[in-house]
C-alpha atoms as a PDB file:
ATOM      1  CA  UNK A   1       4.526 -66.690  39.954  1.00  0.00           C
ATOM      2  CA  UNK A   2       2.840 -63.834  41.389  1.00  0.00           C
ATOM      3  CA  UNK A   3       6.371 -61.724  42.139  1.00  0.00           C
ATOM      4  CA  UNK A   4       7.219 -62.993  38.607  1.00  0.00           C
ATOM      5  CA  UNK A   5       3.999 -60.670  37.402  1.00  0.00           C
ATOM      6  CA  UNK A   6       4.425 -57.774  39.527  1.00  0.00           C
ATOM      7  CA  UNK A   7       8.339 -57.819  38.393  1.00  0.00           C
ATOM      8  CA  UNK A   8       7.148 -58.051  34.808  1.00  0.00           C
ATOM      9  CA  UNK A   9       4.884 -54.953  35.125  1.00  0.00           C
ATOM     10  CA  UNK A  10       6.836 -52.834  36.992  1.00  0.00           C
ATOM     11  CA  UNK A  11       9.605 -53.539  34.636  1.00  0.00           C
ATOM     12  CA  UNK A  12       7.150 -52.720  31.827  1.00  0.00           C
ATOM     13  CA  UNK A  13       6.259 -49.463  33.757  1.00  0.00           C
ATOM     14  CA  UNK A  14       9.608 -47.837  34.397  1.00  0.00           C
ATOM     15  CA  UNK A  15      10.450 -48.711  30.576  1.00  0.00           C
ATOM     16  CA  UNK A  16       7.043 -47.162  29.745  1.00  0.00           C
ATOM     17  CA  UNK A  17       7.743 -43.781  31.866  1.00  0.00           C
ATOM     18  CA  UNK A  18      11.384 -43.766  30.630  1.00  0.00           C
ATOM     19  CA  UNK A  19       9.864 -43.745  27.032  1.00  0.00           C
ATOM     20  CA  UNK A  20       7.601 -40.727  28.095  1.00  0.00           C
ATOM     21  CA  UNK A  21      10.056 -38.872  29.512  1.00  0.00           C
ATOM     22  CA  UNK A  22      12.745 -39.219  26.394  1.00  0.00           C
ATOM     23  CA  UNK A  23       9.468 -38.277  23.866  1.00  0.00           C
ATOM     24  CA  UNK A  24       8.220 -35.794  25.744  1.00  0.00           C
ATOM     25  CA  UNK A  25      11.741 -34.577  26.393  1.00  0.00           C
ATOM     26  CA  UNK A  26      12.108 -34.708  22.385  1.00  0.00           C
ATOM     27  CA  UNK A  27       9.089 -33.143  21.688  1.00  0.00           C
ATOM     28  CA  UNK A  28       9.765 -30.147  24.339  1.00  0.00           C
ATOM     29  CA  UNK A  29      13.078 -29.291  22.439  1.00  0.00           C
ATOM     30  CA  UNK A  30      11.102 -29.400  18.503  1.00  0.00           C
ATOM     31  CA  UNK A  31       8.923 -27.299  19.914  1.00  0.00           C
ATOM     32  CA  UNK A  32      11.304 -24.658  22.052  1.00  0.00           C
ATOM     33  CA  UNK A  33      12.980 -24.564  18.650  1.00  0.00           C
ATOM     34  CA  UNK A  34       9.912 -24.184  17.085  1.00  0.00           C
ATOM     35  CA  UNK A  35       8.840 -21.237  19.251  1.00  0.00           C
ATOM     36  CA  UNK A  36      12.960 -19.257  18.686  1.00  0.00           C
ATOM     37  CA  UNK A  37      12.325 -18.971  14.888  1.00  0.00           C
ATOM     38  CA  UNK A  38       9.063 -18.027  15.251  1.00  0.00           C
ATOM     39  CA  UNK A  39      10.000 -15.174  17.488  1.00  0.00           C
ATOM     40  CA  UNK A  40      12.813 -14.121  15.296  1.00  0.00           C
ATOM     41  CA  UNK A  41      11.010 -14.216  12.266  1.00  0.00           C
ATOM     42  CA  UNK A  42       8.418 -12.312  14.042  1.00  0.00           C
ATOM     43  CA  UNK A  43      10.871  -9.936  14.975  1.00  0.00           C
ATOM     44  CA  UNK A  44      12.049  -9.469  11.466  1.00  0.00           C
ATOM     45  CA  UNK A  45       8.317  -8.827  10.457  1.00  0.00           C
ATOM     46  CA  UNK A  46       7.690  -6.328  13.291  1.00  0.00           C
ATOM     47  CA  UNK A  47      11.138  -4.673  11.705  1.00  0.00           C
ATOM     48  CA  UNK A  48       9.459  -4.487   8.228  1.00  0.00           C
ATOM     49  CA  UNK A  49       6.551  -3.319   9.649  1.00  0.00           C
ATOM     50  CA  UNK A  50       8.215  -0.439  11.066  1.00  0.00           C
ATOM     51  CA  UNK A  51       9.803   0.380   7.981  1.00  0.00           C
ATOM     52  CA  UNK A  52       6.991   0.450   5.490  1.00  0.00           C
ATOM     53  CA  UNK A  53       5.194   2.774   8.382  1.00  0.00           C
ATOM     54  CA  UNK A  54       8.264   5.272   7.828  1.00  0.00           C
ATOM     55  CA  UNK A  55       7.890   4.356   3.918  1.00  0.00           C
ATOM     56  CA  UNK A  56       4.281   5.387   3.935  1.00  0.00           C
ATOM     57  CA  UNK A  57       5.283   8.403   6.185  1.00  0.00           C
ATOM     58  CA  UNK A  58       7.434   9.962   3.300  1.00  0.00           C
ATOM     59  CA  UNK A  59       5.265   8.657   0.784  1.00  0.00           C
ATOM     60  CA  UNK A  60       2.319  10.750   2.333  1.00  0.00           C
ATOM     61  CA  UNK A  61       4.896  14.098   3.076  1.00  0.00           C
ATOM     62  CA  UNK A  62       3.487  15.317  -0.141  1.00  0.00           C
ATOM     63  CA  UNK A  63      -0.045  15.090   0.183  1.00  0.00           C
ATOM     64  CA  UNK A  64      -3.226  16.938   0.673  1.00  0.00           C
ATOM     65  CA  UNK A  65      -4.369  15.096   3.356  1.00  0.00           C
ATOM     66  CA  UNK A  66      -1.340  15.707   5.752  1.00  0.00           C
ATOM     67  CA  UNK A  67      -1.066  19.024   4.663  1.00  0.00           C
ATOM     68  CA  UNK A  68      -2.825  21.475   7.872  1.00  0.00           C
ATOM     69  CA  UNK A  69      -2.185  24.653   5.832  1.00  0.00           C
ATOM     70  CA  UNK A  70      -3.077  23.772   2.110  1.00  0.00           C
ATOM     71  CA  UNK A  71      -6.272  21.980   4.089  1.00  0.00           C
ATOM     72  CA  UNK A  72      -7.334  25.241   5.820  1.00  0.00           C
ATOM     73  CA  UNK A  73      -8.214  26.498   2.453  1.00  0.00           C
ATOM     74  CA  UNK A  74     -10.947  23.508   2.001  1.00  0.00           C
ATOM     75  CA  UNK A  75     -12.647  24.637   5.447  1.00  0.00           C
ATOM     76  CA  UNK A  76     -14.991  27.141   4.405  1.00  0.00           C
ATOM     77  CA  UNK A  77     -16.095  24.636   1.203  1.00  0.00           C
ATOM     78  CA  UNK A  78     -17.648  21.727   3.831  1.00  0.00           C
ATOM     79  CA  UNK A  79     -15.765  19.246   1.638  1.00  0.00           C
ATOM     80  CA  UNK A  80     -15.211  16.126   3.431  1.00  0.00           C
ATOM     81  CA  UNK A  81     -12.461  14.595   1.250  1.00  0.00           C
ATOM     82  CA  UNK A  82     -10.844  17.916  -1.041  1.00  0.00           C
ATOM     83  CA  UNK A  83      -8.577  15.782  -2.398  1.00  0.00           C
ATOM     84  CA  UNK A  84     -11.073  13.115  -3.549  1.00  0.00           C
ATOM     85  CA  UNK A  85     -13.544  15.690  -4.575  1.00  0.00           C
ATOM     86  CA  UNK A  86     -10.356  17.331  -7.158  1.00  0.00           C
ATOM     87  CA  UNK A  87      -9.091  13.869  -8.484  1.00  0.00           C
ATOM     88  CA  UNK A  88     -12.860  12.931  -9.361  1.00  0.00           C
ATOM     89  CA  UNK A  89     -12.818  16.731 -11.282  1.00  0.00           C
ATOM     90  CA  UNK A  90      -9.958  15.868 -13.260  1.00  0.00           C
ATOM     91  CA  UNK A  91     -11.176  12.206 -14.110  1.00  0.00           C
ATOM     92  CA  UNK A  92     -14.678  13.672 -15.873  1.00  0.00           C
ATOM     93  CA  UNK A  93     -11.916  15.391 -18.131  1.00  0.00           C
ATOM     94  CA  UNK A  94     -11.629  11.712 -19.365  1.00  0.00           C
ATOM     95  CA  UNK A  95     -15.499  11.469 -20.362  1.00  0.00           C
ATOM     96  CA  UNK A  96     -14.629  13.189 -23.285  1.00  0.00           C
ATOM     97  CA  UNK A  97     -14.437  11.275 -26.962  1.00  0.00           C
ATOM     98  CA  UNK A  98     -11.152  11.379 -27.823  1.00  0.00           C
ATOM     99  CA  UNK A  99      -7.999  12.398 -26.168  1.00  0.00           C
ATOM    100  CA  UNK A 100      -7.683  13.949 -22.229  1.00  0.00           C
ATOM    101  CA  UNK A 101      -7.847  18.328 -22.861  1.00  0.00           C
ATOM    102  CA  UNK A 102      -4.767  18.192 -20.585  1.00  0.00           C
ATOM    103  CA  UNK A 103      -2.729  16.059 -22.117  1.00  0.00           C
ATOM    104  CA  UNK A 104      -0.853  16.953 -25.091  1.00  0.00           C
ATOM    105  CA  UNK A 105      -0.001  14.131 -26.840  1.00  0.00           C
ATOM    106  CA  UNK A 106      -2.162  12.267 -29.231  1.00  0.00           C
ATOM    107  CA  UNK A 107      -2.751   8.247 -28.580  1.00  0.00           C
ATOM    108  CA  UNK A 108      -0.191   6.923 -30.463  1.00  0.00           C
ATOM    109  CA  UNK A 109      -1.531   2.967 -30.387  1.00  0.00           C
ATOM    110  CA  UNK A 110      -4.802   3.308 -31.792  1.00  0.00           C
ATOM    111  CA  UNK A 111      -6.193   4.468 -27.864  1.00  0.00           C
ATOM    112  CA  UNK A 112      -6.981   7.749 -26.612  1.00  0.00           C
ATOM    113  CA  UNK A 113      -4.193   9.392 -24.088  1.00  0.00           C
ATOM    114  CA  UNK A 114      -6.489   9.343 -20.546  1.00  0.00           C
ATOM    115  CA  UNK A 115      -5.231  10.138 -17.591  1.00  0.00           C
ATOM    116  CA  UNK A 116      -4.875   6.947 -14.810  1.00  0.00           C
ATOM    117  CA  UNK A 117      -3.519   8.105 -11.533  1.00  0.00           C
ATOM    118  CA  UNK A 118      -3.657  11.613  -9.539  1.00  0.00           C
ATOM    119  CA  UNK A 119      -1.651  12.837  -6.594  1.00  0.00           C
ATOM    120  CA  UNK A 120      -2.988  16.037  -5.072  1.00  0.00           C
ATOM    121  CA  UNK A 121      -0.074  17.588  -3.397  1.00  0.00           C
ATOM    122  CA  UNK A 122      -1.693  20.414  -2.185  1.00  0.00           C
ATOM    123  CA  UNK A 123      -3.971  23.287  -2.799  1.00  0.00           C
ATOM    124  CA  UNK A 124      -2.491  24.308  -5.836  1.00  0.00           C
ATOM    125  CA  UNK A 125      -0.623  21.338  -7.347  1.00  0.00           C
ATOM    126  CA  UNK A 126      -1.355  17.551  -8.770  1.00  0.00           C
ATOM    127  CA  UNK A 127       0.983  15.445 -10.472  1.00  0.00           C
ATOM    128  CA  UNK A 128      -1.145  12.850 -12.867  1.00  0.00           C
ATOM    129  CA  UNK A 129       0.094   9.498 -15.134  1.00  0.00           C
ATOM    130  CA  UNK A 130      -1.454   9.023 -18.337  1.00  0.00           C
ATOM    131  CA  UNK A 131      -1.577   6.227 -20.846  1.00  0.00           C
ATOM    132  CA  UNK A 132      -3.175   5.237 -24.372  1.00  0.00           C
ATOM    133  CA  UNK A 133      -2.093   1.168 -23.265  1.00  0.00           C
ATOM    134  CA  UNK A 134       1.154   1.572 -24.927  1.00  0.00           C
ATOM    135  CA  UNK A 135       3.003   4.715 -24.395  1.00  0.00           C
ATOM    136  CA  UNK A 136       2.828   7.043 -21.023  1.00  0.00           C
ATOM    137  CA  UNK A 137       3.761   9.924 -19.618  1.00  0.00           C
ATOM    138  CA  UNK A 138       3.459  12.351 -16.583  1.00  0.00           C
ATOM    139  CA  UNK A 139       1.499  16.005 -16.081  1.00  0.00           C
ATOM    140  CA  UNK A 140       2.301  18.695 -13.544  1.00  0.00           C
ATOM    141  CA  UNK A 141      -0.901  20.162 -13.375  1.00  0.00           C
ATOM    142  CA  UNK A 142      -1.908  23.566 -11.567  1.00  0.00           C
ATOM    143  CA  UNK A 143      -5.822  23.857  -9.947  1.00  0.00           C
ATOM    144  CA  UNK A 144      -7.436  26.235  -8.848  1.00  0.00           C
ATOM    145  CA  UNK A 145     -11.375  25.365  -6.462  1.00  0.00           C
ATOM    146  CA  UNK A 146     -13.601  27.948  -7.504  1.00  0.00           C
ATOM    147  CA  UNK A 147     -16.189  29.018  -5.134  1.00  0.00           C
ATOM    148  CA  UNK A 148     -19.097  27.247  -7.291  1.00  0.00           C
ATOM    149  CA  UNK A 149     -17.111  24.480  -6.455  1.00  0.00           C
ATOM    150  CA  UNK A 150     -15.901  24.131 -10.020  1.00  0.00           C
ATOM    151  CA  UNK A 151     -11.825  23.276 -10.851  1.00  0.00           C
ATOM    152  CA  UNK A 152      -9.745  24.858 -13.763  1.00  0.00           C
ATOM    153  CA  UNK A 153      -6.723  23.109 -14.371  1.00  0.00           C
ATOM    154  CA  UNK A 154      -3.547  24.537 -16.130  1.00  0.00           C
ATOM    155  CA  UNK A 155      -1.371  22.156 -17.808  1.00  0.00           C
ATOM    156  CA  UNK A 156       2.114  23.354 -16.257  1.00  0.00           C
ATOM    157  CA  UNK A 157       4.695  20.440 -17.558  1.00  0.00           C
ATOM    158  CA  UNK A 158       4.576  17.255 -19.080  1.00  0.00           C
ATOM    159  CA  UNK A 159       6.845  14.173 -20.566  1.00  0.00           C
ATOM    160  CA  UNK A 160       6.437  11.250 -22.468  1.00  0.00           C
ATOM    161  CA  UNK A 161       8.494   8.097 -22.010  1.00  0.00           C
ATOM    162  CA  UNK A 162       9.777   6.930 -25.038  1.00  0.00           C
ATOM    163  CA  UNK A 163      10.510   3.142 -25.305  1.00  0.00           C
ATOM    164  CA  UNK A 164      14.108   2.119 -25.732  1.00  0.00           C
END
């Protein structure tokens, strides 16, 4: 009876470790899978990664900030952030009732034409969307930093998009 129980249990213990070893086997292989797509996906997003870097890289070719020699004219002002300090300028042309000076269209949907978003491209230039809500359009506008620190801005293109 008693070699009948110790049969019993060590029959019961090689099926129990042959169960062990076929989960664990199992569960090894999810996981190894698991662990392939994860590096190839992050693969793929260390690719895209890479390319929006080169995106922003071109994206910021025309800009003040990157921009040594149009900066050197800045360095005898002390301003921390010219291109900041410009965009704010041409936003108080906003604060006006009415339309933006600079733009020459009229609103056309009730709403003034303001102007929305500025890229300084250097330290003469600025390219500038504006908007009454409905209709839009795009300045080329030339500044020039006075030493009182005060901008004038020349209107030197402009377009309208027309709906179609």
């Amino acid at each position: 009876m008693r070699r009948n129980i110790f049969m019993y249990l060590f029959f019961f213990a090689v099926l129990y470790i042959v169960y062990q070893y076929v989960s664990a086997k199992k569960y090894f292989e999810v996981e190894t899978v698991k662990i392939e797509n994860l590096k190839e996906e992050n693969s793929k997003l260390e690719d895209s990664i890479k390319n929006l870097s080169l995106d922003k890289l071109d994206l910021q070719y025309f800009s003040l900030e990157n921009n040594d020699d149009a900066l050197a004219y800045y360095d005898d002002l002390k301003l921390e952030r010219p291109s900041r300090y410009i965009a704010d300028k041409l936003l108080e042309t906003n604060e006006q009732k009415g339309n933006n000076p600079l733009v020459p269209y009229d609103g056309m949907s009730g709403a003034p034409m303001k102007i929305n978003k500025i890229k300084v491209l250097n330290h003469k230039w600025i390219i500038a969307d504006f908007s009454d809500g409905k209709y839009w359009g795009e300045l080329f506008i030339k500044y020039e930093l006075k030493e009182d620190m005060g901008v004038d801005f020349t209107l030197l293109d402009h377009l309208l998009y027309t709906r179609s």
